[in-house]
Protein backbone atom coordinates (compact mmCIF):
# COMPACT_ATOMS: atom_id res chain seq x y z
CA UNK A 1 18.52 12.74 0.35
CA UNK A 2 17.05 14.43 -2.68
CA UNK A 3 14.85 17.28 -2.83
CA UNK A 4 12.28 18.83 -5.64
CA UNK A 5 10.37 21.86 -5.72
CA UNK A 6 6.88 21.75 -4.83
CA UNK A 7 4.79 24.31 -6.22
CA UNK A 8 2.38 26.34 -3.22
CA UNK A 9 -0.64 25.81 -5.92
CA UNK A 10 -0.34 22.12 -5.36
CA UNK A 11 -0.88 22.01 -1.68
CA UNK A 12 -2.84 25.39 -1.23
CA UNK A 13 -5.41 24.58 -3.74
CA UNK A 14 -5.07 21.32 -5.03
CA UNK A 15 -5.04 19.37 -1.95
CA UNK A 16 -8.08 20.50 -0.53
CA UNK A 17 -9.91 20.35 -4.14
CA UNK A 18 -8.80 16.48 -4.22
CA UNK A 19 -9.00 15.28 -0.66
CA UNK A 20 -11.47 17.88 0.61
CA UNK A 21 -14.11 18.53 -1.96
CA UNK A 22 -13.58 15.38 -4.30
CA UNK A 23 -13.18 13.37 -0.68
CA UNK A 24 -10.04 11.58 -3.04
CA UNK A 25 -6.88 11.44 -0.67
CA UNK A 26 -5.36 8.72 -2.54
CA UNK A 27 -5.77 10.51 -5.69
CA UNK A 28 -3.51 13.59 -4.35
CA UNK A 29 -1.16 11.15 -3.00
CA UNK A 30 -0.44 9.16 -6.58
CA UNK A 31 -0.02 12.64 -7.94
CA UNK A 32 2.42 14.01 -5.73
CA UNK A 33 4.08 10.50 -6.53
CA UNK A 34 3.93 11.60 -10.04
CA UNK A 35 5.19 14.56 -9.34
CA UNK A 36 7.88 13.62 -7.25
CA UNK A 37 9.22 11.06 -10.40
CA UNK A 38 8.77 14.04 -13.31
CA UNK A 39 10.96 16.28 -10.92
CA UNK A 40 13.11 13.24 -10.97
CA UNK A 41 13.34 12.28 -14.73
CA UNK A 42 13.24 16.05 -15.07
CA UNK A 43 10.25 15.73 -17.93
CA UNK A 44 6.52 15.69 -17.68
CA UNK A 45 6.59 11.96 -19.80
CA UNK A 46 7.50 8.78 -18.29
CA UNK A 47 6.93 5.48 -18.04
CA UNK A 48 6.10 4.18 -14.38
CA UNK A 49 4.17 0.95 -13.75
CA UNK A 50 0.80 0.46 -11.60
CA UNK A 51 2.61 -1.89 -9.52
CA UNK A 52 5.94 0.74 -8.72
CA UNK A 53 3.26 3.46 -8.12
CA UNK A 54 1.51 1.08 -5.34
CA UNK A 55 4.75 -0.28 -3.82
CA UNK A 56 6.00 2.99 -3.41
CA UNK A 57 2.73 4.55 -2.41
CA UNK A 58 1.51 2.00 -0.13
CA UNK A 59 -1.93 2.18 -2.09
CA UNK A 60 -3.36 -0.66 -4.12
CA UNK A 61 -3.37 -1.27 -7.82
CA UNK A 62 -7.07 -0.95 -8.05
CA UNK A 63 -6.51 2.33 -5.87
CA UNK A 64 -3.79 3.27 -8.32
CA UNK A 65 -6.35 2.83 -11.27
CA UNK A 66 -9.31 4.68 -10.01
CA UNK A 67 -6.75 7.62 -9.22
CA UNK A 68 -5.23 7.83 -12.32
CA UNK A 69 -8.66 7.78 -13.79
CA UNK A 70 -9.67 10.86 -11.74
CA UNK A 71 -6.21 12.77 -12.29
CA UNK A 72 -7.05 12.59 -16.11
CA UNK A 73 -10.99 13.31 -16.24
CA UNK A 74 -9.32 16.11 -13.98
CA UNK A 75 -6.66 16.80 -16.98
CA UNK A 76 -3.62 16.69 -14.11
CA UNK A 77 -2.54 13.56 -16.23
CA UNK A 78 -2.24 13.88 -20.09
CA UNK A 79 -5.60 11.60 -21.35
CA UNK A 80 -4.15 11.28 -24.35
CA UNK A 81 -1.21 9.25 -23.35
CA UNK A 82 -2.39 5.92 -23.27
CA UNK A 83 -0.63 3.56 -20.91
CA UNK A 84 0.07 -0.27 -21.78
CA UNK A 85 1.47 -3.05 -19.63
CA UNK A 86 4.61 -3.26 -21.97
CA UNK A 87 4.97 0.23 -21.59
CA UNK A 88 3.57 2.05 -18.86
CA UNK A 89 3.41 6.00 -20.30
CA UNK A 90 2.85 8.96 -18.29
CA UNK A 91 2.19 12.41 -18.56
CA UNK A 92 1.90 15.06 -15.70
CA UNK A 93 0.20 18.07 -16.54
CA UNK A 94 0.26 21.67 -14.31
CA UNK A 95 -2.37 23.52 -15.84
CA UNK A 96 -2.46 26.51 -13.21
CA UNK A 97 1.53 26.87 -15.35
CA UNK A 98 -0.02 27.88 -18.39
């Protein structure tokens, strides 16, 4: 069994920003997914389909989508990294490690 590091920030303020006040749980869980692969790949960039994300998640694809879409207006995932079905790009971002 592997382990990774989860920084305190992410469940002591995070998690109650996403699934509390944004009422998002899904959107928390896809980025402690993302998390989890970074850790992983050791490197913030990767490339990790919509359809891995929901099999390993148990979420849907649409659920996937909308999550994503929150984690970047929310700048946890790089916006600027545009993700295509040939390749699926991703970038985590920790902005509370600036």
């Amino acid at each position: 069994m592997q382990y990774f590091n989860l920084d305190p920030y992410v469940v002591d303020v995070l998690m109650p920003d996403l699934v509390g006040h944004d009422r998002r749980p899904a959107t928390f869980i896809v980025y402690l997914y993302l998390l989890r692969i970074a850790a992983t790949y050791k490197r913030d960039t990767f490339s990790v389909s919509l359809q891995t994300i929901a099999t390993k998640t148990g979420l849907s694809k649409s659920t996937i989508q909308a999550a994503i879409r929150h984690l970047r207006r929310r700048r946890l995932l790089d916006p600027s990294v545009v993700a295509t079905t040939s390749d699926p790009a991703r970038r985590v971002l920790r902005p509370w490690n600036r």
